[in-house]
C-alpha atoms as a PDB file:
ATOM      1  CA  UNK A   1     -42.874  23.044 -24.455  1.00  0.00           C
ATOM      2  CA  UNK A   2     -44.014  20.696 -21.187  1.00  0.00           C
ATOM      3  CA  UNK A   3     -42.093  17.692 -23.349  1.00  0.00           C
ATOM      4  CA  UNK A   4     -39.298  19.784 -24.071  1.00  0.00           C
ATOM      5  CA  UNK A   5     -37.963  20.354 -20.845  1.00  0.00           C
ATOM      6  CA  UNK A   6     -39.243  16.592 -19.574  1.00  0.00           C
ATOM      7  CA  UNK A   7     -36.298  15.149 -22.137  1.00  0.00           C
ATOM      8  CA  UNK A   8     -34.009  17.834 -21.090  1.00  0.00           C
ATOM      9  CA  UNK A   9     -34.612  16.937 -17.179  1.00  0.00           C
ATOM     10  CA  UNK A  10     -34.494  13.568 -17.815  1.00  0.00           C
ATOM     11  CA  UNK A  11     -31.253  13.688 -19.864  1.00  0.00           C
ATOM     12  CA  UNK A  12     -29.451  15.757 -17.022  1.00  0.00           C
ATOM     13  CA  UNK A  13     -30.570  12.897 -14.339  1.00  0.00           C
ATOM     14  CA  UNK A  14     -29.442  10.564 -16.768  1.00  0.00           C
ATOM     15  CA  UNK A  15     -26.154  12.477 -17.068  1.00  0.00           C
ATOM     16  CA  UNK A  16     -25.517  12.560 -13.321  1.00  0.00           C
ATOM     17  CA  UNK A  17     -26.328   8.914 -13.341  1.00  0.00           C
ATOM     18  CA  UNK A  18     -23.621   8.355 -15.469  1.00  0.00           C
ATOM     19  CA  UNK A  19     -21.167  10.193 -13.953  1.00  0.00           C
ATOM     20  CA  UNK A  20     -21.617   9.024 -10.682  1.00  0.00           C
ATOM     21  CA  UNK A  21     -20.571   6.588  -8.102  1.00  0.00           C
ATOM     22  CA  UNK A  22     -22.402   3.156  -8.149  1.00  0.00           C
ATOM     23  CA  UNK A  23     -22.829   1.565  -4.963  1.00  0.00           C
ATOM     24  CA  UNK A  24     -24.217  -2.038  -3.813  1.00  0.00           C
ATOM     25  CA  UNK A  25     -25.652  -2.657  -0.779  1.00  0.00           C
ATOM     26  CA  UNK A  26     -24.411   0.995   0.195  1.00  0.00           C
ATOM     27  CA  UNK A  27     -26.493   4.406  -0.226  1.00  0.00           C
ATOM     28  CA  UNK A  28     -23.112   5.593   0.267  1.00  0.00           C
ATOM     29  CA  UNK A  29     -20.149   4.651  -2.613  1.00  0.00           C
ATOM     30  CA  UNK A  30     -16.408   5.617  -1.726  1.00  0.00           C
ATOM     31  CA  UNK A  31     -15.154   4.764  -5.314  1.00  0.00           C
ATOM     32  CA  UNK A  32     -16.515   4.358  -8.907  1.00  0.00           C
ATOM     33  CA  UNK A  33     -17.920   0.862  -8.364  1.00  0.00           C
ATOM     34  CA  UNK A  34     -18.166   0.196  -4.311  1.00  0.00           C
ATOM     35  CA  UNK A  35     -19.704  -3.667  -3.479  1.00  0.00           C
ATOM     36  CA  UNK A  36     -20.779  -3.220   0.800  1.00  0.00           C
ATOM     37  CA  UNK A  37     -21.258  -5.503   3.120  1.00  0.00           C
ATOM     38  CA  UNK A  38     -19.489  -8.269   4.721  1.00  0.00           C
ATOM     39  CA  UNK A  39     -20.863 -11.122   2.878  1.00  0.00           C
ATOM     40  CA  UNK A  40     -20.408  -9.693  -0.813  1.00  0.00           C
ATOM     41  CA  UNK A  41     -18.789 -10.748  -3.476  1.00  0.00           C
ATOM     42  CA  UNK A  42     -18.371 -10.481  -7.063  1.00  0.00           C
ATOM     43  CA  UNK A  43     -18.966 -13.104  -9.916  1.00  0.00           C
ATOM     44  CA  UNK A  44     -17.509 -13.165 -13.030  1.00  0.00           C
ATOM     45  CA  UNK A  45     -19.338 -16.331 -15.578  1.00  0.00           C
ATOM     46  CA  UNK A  46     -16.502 -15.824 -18.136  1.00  0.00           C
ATOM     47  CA  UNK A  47     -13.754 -16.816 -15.292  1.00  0.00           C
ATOM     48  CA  UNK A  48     -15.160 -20.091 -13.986  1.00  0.00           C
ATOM     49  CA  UNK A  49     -14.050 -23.670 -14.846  1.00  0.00           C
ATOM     50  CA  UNK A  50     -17.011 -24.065 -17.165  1.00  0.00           C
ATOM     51  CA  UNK A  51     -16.064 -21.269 -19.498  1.00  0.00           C
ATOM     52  CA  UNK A  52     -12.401 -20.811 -18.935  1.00  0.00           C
ATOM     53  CA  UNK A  53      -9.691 -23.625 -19.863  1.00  0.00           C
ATOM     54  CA  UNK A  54      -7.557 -21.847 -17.399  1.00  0.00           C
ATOM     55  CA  UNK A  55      -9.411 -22.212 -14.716  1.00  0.00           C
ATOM     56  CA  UNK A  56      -9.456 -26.191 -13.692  1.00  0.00           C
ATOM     57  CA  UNK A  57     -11.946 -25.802 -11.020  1.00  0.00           C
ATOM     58  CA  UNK A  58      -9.744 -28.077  -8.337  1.00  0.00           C
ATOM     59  CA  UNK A  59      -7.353 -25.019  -7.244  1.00  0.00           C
ATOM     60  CA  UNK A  60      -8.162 -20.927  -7.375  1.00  0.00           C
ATOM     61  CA  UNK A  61      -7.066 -19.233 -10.056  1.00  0.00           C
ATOM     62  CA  UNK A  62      -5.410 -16.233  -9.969  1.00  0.00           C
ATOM     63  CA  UNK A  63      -6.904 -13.358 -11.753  1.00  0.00           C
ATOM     64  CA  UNK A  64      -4.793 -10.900 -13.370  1.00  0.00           C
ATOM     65  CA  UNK A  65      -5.242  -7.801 -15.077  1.00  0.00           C
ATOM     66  CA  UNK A  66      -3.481  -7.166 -18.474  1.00  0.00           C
ATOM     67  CA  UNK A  67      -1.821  -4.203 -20.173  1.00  0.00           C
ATOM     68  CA  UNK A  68      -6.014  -2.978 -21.217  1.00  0.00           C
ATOM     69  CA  UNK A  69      -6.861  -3.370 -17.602  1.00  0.00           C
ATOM     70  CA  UNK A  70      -9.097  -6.786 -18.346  1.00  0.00           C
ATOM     71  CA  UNK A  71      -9.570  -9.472 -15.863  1.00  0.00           C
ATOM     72  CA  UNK A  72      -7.626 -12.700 -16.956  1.00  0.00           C
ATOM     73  CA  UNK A  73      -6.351 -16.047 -15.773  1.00  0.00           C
ATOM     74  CA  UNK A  74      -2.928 -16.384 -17.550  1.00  0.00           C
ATOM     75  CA  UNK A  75      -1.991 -19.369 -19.386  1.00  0.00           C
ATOM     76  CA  UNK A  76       0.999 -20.127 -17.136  1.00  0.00           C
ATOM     77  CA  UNK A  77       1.588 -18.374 -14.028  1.00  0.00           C
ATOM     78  CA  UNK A  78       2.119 -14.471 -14.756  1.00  0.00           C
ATOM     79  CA  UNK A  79       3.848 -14.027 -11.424  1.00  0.00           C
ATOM     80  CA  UNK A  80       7.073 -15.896 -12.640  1.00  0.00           C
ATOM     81  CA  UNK A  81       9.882 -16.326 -15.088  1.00  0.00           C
ATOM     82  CA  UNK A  82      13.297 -17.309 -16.227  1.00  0.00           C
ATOM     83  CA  UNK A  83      15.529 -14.674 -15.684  1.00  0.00           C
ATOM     84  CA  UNK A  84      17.914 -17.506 -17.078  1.00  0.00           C
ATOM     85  CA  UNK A  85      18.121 -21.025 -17.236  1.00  0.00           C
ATOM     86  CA  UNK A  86      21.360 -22.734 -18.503  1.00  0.00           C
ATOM     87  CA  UNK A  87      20.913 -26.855 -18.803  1.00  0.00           C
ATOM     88  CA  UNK A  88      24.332 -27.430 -19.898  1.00  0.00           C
ATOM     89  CA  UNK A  89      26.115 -24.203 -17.606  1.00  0.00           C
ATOM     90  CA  UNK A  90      29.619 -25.492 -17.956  1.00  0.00           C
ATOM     91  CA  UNK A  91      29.724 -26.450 -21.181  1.00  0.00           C
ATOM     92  CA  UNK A  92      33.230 -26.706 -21.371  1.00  0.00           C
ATOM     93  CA  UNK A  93      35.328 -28.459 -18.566  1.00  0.00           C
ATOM     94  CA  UNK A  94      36.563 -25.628 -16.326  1.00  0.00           C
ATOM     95  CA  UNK A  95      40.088 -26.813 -14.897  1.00  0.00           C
ATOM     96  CA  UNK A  96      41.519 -25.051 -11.758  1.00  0.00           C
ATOM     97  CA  UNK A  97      44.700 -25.907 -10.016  1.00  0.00           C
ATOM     98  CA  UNK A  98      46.031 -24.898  -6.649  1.00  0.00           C
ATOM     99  CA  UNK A  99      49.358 -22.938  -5.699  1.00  0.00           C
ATOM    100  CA  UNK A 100      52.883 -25.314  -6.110  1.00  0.00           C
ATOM    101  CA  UNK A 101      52.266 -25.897  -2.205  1.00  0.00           C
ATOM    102  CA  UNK A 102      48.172 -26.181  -2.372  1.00  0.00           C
ATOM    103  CA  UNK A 103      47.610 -22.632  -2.157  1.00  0.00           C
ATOM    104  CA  UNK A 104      44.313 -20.841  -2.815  1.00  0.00           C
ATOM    105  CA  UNK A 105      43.256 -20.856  -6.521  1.00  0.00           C
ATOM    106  CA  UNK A 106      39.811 -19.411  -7.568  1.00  0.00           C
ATOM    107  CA  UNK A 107      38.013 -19.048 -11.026  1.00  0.00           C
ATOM    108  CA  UNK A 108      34.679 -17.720 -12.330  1.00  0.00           C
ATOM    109  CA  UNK A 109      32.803 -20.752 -13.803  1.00  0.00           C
ATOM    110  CA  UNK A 110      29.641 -19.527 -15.285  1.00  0.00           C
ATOM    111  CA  UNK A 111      27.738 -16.247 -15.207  1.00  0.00           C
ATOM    112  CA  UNK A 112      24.117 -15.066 -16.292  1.00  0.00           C
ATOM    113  CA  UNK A 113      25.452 -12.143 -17.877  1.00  0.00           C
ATOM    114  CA  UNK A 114      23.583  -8.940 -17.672  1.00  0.00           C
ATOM    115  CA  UNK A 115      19.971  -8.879 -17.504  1.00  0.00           C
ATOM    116  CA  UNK A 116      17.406  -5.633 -16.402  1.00  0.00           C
ATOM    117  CA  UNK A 117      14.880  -5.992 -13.498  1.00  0.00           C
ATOM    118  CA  UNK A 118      12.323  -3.253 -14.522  1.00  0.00           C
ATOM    119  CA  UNK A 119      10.267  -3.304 -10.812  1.00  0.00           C
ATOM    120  CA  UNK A 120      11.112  -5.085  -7.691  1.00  0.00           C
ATOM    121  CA  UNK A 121      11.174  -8.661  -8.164  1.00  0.00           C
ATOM    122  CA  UNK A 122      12.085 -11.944  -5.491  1.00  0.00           C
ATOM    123  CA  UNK A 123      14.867 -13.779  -7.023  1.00  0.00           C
ATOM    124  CA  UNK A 124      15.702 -17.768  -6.751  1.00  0.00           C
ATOM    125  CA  UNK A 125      18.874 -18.961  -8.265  1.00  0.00           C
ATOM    126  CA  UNK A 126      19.639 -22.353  -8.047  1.00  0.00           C
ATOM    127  CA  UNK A 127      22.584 -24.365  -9.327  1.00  0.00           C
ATOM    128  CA  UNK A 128      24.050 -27.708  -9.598  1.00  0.00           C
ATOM    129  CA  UNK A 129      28.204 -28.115 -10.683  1.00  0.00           C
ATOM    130  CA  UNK A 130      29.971 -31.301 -11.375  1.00  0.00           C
ATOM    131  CA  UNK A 131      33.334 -31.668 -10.204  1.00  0.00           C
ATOM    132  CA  UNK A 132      35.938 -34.143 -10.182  1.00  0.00           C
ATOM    133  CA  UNK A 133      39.476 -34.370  -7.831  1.00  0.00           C
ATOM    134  CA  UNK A 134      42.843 -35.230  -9.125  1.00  0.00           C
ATOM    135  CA  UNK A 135      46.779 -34.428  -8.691  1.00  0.00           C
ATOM    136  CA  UNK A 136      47.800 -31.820 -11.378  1.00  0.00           C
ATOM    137  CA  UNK A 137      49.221 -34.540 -13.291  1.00  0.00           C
ATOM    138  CA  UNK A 138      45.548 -35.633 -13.674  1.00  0.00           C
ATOM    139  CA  UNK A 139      46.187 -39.002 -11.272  1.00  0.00           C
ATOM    140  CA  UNK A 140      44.355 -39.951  -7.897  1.00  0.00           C
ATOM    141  CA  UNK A 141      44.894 -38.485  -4.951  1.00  0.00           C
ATOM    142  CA  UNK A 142      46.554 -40.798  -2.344  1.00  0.00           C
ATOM    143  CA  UNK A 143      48.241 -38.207   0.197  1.00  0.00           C
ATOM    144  CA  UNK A 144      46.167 -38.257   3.027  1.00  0.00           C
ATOM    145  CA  UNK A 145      45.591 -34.652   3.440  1.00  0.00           C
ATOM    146  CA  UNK A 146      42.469 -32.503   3.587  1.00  0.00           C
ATOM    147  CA  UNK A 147      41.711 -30.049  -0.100  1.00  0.00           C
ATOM    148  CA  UNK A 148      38.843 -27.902  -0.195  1.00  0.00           C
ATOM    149  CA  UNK A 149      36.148 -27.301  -2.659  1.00  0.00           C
ATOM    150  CA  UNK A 150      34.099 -24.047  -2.491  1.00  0.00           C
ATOM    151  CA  UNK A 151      31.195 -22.683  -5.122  1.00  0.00           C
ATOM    152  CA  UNK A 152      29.802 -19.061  -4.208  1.00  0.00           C
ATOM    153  CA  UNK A 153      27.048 -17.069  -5.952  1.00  0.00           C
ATOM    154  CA  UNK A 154      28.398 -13.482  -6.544  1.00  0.00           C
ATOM    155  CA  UNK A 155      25.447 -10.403  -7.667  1.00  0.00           C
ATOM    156  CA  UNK A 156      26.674  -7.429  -9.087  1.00  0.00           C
ATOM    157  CA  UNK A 157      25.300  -3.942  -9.723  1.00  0.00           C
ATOM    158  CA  UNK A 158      26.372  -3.163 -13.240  1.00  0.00           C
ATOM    159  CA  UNK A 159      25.290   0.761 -12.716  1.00  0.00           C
ATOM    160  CA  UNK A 160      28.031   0.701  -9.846  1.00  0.00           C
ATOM    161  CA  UNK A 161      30.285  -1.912 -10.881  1.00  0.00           C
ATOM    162  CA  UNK A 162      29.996  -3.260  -7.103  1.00  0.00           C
ATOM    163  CA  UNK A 163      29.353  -6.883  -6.149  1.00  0.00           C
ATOM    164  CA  UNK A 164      26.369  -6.081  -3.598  1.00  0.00           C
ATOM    165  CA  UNK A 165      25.636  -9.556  -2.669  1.00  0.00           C
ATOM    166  CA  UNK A 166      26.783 -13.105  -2.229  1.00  0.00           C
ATOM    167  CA  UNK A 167      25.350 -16.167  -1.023  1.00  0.00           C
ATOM    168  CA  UNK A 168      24.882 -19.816  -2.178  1.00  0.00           C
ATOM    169  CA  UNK A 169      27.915 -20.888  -0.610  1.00  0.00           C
ATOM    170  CA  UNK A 170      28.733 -24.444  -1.223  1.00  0.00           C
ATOM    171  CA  UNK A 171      31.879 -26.456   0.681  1.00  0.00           C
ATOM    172  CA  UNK A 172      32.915 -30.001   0.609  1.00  0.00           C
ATOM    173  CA  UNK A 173      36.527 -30.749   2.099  1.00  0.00           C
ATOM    174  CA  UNK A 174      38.171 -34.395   0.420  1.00  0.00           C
ATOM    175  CA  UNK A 175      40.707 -36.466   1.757  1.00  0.00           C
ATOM    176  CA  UNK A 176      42.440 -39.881  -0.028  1.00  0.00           C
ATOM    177  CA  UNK A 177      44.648 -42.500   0.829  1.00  0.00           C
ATOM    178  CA  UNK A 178      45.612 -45.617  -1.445  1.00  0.00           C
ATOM    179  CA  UNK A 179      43.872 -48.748  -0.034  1.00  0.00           C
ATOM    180  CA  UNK A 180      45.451 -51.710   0.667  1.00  0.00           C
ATOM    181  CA  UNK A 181      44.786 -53.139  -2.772  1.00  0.00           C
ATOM    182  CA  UNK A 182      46.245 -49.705  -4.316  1.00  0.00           C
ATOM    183  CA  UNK A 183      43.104 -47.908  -4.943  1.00  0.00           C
ATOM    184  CA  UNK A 184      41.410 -44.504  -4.399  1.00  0.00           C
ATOM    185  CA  UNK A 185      37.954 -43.273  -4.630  1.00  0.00           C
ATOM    186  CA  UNK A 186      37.419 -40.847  -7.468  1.00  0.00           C
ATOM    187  CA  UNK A 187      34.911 -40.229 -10.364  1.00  0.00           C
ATOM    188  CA  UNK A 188      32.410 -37.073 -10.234  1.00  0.00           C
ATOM    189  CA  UNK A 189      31.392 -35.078  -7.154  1.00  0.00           C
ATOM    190  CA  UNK A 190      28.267 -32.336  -7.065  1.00  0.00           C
ATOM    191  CA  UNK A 191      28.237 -28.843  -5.801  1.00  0.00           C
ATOM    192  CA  UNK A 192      24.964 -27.454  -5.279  1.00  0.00           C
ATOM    193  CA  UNK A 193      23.665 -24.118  -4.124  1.00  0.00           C
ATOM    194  CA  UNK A 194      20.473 -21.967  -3.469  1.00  0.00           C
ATOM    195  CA  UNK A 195      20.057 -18.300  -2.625  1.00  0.00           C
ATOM    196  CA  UNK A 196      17.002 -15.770  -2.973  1.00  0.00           C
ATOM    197  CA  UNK A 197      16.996 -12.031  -2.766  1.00  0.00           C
ATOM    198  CA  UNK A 198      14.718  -8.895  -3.614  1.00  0.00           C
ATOM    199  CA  UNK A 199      16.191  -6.994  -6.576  1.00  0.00           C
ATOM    200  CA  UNK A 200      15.443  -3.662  -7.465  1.00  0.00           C
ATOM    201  CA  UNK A 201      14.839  -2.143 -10.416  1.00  0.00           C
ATOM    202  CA  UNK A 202      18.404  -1.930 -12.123  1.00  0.00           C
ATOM    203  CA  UNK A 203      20.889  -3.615 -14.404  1.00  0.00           C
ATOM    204  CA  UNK A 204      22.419  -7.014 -12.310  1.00  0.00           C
ATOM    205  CA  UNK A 205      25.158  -9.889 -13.393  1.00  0.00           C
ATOM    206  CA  UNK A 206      24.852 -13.328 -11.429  1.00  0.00           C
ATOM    207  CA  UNK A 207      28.284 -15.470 -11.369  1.00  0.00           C
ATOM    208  CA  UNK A 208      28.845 -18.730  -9.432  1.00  0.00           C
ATOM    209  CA  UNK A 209      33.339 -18.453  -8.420  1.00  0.00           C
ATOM    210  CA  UNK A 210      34.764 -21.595  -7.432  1.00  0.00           C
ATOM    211  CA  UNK A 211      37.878 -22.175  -5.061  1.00  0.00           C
ATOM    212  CA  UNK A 212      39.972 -24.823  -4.465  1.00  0.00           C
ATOM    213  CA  UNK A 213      42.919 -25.069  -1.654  1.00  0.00           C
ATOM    214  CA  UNK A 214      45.094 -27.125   0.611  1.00  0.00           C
ATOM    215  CA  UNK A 215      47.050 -24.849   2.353  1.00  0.00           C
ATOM    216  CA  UNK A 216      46.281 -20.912   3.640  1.00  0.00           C
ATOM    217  CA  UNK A 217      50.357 -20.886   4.122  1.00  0.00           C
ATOM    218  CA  UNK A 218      53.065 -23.155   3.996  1.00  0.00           C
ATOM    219  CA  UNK A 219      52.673 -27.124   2.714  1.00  0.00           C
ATOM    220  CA  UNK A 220      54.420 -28.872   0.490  1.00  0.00           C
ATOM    221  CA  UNK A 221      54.500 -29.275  -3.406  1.00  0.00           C
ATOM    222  CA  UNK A 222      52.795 -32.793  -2.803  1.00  0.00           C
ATOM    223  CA  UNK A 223      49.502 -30.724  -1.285  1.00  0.00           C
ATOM    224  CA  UNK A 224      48.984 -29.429  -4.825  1.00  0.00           C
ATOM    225  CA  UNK A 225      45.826 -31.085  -6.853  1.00  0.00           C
ATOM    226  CA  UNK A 226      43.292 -30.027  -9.393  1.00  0.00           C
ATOM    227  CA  UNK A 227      40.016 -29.740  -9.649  1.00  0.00           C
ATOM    228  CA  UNK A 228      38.015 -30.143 -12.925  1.00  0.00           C
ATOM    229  CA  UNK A 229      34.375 -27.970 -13.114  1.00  0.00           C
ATOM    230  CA  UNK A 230      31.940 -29.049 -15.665  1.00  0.00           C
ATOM    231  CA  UNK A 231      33.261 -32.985 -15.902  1.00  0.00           C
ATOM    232  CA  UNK A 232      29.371 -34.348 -16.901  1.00  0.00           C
ATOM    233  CA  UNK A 233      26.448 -32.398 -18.884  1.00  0.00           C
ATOM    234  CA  UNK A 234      24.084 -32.445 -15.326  1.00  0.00           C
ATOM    235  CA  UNK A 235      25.520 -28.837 -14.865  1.00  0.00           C
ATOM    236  CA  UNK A 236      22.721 -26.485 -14.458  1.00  0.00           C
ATOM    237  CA  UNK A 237      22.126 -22.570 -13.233  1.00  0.00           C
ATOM    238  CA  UNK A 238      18.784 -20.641 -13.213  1.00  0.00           C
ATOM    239  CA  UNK A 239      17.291 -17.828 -11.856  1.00  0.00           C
ATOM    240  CA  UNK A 240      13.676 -17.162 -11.151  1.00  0.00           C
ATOM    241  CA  UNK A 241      11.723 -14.141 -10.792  1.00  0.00           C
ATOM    242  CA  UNK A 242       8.445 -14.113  -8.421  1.00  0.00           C
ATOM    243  CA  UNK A 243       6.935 -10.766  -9.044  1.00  0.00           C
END
């Protein structure tokens, strides 16, 4: 009978045991596992450089947890992705002309499409256009007067339809004249542009617009010209998320 209720007492102890806090360096635990004092720390053999490929041993790894709730170091960094990444963005040569008089003239010339943000997320978008500058009968430009070039990111809100943001504006004004042995400088410009934002969770649609214009009112038809988007394959757009 005095054995009996020995292995009962000692399996309720052991019960409480189990079911308790665990505390180091503290007679006192605030949660299930609670490591005190100022100088602790925790070691984990299956994260260092010796036993994890992932871990290089020259810079801290970062230490995850995954969908089980395990301790990892990622492969590549888990805190980042493509939310797109176009090489080749304007794959065909976008062409837009001013008014008759050099009038404003805009065009959307590439666009992410819609993607879903699922949790707050720091957003990069970066992008890099090729351009180049001629009359609308596709000759130099020899007039002497100032045409501008604009790019501008534009983020939408597909629930609401709404453009909520813009940014990445790129500008570049060009003026020609024939030199004295009756040539111009042409061949292919570069508009480039970088924005970040925090998106919430939601459906979104990144476009980059470009403008081109000689004239707010008035000019004449010789202030018209043309600018052609996408003239080499060094076009590139990409977003990054940094969760």
């Amino acid at each position: 009978m005095l054995l009996k209720k020995t292995v009962l007492l000692f399996l309720f102890f052991i019960g409480m045991f189990m079911h308790s806090q665990v505390g180091i360096g503290t007679t006192n635990p605030l949660n299930d596992l609670h490591v005190a004092g100022t100088t602790s720390g925790i070691r984990i053999d299956g994260l260092n450089s010796t036993n994890n490929a992932n871990n290089n041993g020259i810079r801290n790894a970062p230490v995850y947890a995954n969908a089980d709730g395990d301790l990892i170091i990622p492969n590549s960094p888990a805190g980042a992705e493509y939310l797109y990444n176009a090489s080749n963005a304007i794959a065909t040569t976008i062409t837009i002309d001013t008014g008759a008089i050099g009038t404003p003239s805009s065009q959307q010339l590439a666009t992410t499409g819609s993607f879903t943000v699922n949790q707050n997320v720091l957003v990069l978008i970066t992008y890099n256009f090729s351009y180049s500058i001629t009359n609308q009968l596709n000759g130099p430009l020899n007039d002497g007067k100032a045409k501008l070039i604009r790019t501008r990111l534009q983020i939408t809100d597909d629930g609401t339809g709404t453009v909520i943001e813009t940014g990445a504006v790129y500008c570049n004004s060009y003026t020609n004249t024939t030199s004295g042995t009756g040539s111009s400088i042409g061949g292919t410009f570069y508009a480039s542009g970088s924005h970040y934002t925090l998106l919430t969770p939601g459906d979104y649609t990144l476009s980059i617009n470009g403008l081109v214009a000689a004239n707010i009112s008035g000019g004449a038809t010789s202030d018209a010209f043309r600018v052609n988007f996408g003239s080499s394959s060094l076009d590139s757009f990409k977003v990054i998320a940094l969760y």
